[in-house]
Protein backbone atom coordinates (compact mmCIF):
# COMPACT_ATOMS: atom_id res chain seq x y z
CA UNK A 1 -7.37 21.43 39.84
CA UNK A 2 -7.95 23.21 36.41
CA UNK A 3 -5.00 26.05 36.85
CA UNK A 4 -2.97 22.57 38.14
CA UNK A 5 -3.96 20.90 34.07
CA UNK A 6 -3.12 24.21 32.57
CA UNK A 7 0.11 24.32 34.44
CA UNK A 8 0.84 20.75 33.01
CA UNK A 9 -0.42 20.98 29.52
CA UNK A 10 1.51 24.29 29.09
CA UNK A 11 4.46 22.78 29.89
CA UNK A 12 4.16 19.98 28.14
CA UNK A 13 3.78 22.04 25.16
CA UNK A 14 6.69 24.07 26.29
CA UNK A 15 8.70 20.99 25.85
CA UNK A 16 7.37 19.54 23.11
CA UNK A 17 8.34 22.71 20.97
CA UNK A 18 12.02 23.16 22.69
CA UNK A 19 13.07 19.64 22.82
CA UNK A 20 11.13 18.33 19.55
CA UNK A 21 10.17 15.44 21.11
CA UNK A 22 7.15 14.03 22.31
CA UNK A 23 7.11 13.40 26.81
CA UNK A 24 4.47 9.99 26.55
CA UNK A 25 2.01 9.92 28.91
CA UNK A 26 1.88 12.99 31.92
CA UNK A 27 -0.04 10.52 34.13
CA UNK A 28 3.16 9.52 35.68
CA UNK A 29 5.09 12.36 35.65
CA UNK A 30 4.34 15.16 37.61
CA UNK A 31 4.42 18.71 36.96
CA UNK A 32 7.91 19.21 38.61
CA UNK A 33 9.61 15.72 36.90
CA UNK A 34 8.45 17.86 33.43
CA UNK A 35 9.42 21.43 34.64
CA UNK A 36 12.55 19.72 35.51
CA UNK A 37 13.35 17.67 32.05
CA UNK A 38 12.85 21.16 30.39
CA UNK A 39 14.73 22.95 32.46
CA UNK A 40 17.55 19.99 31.86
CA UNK A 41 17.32 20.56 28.17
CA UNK A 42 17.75 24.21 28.30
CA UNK A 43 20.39 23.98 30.50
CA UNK A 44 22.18 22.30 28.06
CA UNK A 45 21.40 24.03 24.98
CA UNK A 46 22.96 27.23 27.12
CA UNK A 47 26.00 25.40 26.91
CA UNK A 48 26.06 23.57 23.01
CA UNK A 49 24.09 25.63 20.89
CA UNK A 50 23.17 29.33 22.09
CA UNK A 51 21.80 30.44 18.88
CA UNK A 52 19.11 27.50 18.74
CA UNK A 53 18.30 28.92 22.16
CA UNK A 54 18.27 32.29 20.92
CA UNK A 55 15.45 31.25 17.75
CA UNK A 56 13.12 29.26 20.35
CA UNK A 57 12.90 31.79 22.58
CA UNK A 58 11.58 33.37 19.53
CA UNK A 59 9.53 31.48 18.46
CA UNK A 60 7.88 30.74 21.97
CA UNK A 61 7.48 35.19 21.71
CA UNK A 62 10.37 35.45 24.86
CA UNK A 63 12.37 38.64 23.84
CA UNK A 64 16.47 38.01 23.80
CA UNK A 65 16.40 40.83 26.37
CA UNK A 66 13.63 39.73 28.75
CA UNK A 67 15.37 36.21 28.77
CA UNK A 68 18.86 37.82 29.62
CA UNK A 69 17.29 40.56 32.30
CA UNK A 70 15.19 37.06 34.18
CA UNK A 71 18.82 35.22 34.20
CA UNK A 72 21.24 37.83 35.42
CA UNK A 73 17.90 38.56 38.15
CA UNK A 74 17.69 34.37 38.89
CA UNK A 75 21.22 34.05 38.85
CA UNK A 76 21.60 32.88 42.50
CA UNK A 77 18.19 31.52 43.34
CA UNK A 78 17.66 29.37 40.26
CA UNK A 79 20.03 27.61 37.11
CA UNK A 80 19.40 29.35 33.77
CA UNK A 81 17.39 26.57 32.66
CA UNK A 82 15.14 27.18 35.71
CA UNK A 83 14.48 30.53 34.86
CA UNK A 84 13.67 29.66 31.19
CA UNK A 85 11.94 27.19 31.77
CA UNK A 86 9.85 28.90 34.01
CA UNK A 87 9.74 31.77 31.25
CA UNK A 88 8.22 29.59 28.68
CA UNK A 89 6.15 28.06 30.52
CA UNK A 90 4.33 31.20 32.27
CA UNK A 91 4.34 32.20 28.01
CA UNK A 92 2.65 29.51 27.21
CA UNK A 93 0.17 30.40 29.92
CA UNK A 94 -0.76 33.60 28.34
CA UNK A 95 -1.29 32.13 25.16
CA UNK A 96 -3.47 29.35 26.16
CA UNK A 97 -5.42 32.32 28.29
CA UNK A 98 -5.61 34.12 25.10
CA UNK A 99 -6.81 31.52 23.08
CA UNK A 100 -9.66 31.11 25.78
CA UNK A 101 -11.01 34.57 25.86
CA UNK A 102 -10.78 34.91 22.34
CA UNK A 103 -12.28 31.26 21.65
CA UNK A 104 -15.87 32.31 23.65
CA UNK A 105 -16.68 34.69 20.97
């Protein structure tokens, strides 16, 4: 149940930072409905505005060329904003495992 909250809160995060916008309540969405939303937004920033892409990848610490090796890899098992999402979100993951080990000091 806690890696299942983790899962959620990181991508909640993950979409709070992409999409600058706050999801409401996760109590009635579940982790796929959010996974999905963010993969809906990236999906379309592919298409209208690569280089604000580009800068949250960034930001979130996902490489240009670790994003562009996981698409042309996903290609025919997922849509690009599958495999970023799915990026971020595993990203996020690390940090908030990071934060944890670091935190019990």
């Amino acid at each position: 149940m806690k890696k299942d909250d983790d899962k959620i809160k990181a991508l909640r995060w993950s979409y709070e930072i992409v999409a600058s916008e706050k999801l409401g309540s996760i109590k009635d969405r579940s982790y796929e409905e959010l996974k999905e939303k963010l993969a809906g937004y990236l999906n379309s920033l592919m298409l209208s505005d690569y280089n604000k892409l580009i800068a949250i990848l960034y930001r979130i610490d996902i490489s240009q060329e670790k994003a562009v090796a996981a698409l042309a890899e996903n290609a025919e098992k997922e849509s690009a904003g599958e495999t970023l999402a799915r990026l971020i979100i595993e990203r996020q993951l690390e940090k908030e495992k990071t934060r944890r080990k670091y935190r019990s000091f």
